[in-house]
Protein backbone atom coordinates (compact mmCIF):
# COMPACT_ATOMS: atom_id res chain seq x y z
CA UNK A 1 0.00 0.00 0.00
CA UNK A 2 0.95 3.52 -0.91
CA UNK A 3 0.06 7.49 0.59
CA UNK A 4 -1.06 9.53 -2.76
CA UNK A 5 -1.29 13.24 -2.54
CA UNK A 6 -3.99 14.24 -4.97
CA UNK A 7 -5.26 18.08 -5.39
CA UNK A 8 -7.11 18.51 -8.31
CA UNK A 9 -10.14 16.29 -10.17
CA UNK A 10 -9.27 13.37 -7.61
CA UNK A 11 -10.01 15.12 -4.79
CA UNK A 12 -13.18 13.99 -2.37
CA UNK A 13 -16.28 16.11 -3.60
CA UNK A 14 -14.39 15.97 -7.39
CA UNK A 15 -15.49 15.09 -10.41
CA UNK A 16 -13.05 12.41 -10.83
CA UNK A 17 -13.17 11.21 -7.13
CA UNK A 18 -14.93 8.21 -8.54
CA UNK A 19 -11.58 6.55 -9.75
CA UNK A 20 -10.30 6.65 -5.91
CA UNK A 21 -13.41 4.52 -4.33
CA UNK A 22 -11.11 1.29 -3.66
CA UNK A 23 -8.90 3.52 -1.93
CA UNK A 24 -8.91 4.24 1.60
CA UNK A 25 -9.39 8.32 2.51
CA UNK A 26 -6.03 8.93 5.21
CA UNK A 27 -6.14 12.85 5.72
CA UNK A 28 -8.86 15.32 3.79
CA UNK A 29 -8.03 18.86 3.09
CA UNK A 30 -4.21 18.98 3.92
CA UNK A 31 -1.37 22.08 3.30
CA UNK A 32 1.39 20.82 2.03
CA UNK A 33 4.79 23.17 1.27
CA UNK A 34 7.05 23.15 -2.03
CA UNK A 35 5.10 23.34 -4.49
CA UNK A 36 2.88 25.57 -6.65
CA UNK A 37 -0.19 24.62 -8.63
CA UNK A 38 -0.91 26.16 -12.41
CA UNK A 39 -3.79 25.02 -14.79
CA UNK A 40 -2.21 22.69 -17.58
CA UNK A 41 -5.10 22.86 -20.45
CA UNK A 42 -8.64 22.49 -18.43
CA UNK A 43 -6.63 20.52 -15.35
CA UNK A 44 -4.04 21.15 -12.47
CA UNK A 45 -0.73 20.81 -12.29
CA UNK A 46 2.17 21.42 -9.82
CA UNK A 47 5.61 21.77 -10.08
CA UNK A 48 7.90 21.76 -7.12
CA UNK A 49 8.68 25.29 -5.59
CA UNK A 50 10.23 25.46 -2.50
CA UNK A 51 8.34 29.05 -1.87
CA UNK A 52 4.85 27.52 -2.71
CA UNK A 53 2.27 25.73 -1.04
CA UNK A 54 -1.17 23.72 -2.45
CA UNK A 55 -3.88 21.73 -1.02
CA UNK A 56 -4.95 18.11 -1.42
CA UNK A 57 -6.08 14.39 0.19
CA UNK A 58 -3.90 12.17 1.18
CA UNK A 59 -5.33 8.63 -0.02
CA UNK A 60 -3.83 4.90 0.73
CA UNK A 61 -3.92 3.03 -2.50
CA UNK A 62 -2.92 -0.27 -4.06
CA UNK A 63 -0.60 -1.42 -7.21
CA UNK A 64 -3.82 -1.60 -9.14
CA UNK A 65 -5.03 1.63 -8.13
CA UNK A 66 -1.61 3.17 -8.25
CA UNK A 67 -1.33 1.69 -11.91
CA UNK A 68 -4.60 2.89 -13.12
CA UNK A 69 -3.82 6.36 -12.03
CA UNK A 70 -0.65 6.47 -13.89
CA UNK A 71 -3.13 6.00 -17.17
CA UNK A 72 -5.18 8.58 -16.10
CA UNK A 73 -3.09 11.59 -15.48
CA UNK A 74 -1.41 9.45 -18.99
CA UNK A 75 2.55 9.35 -17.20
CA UNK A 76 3.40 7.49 -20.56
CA UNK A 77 2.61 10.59 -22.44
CA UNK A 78 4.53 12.42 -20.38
CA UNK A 79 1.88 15.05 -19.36
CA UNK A 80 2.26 14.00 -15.42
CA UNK A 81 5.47 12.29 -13.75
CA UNK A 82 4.29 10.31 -10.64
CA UNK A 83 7.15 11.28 -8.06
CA UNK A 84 7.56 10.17 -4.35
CA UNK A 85 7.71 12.96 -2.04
CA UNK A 86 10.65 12.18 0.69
CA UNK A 87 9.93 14.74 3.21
CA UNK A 88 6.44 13.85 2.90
CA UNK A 89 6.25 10.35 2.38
CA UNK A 90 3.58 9.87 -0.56
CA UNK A 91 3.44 9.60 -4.15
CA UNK A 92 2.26 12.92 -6.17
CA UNK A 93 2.05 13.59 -9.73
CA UNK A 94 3.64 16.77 -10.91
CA UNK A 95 3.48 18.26 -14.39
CA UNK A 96 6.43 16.82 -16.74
CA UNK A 97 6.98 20.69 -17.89
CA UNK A 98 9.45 22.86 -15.62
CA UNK A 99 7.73 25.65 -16.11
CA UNK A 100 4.26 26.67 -16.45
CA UNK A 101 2.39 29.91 -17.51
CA UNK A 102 2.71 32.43 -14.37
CA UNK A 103 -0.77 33.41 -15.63
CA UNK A 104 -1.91 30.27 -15.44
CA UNK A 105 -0.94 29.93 -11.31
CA UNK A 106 -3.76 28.99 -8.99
CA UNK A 107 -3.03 31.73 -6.43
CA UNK A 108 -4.80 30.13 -3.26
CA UNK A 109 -2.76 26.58 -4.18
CA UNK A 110 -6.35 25.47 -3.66
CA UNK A 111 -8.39 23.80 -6.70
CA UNK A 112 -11.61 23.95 -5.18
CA UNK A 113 -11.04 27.49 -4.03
CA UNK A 114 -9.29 29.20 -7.07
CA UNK A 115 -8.26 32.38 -8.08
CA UNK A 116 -5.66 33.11 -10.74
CA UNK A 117 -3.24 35.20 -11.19
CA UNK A 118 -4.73 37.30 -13.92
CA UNK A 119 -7.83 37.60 -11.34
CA UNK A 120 -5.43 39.89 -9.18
CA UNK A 121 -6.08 43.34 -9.01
């Protein structure tokens, strides 16, 4: 079994959630530090950044489940990379680009509580 730190469409109350209902739910609406979240397309990403911050589940998950996600956030097309989080000890995907549109940042770090940058006064 494996932690998962999901913050967008996977999230509990999502519209993807669905996908996570053999999982087990560890720790809802948690803060994590060192990374930032854009919009990639009509979807979240992150990318680590030691200055941001985002918020997510933490799930428990199995191979199957873990293996099934990789297809859905499609790690083989290299749109996600599913990377394991040291400090914090779960899995996360994180967008495969470095860098991301600072227009398209999610201010708040929040996807079901987002503002963008270009809704800043």
């Amino acid at each position: 079994m494996y932690h998962i730190f999901v913050y967008g469409s996977l999230r509990v109350g999502e519209e993807a959630h669905f996908r996570m209902k053999e999982s087990t739910l560890v720790r809802q609406n948690c803060h994590i530090y060192g990374y930032s979240m854009f919009i990639q397309g009509d979807y979240p990403a992150v990318i680590a950044d030691e200055g941001g911050s985002i918020w997510g589940d933490i799930l428990k998950v199995d191979d199957k489940i873990l293996a099934e996600l990789d297809v859905y956030e499609e790690v083989d097309q290299n749109e996600y990379l599913r990377v394991f989080d040291d400090r914090y000890q779960f899995f996360i995907y994180i967008s495969a680009k470095n860098r991301l549109p600072i227009e398209n940042r999610v201010l708040s770090g929040d996807w079901k509580n987002r503002s963008f940058f270009f809704d800043s006064p």
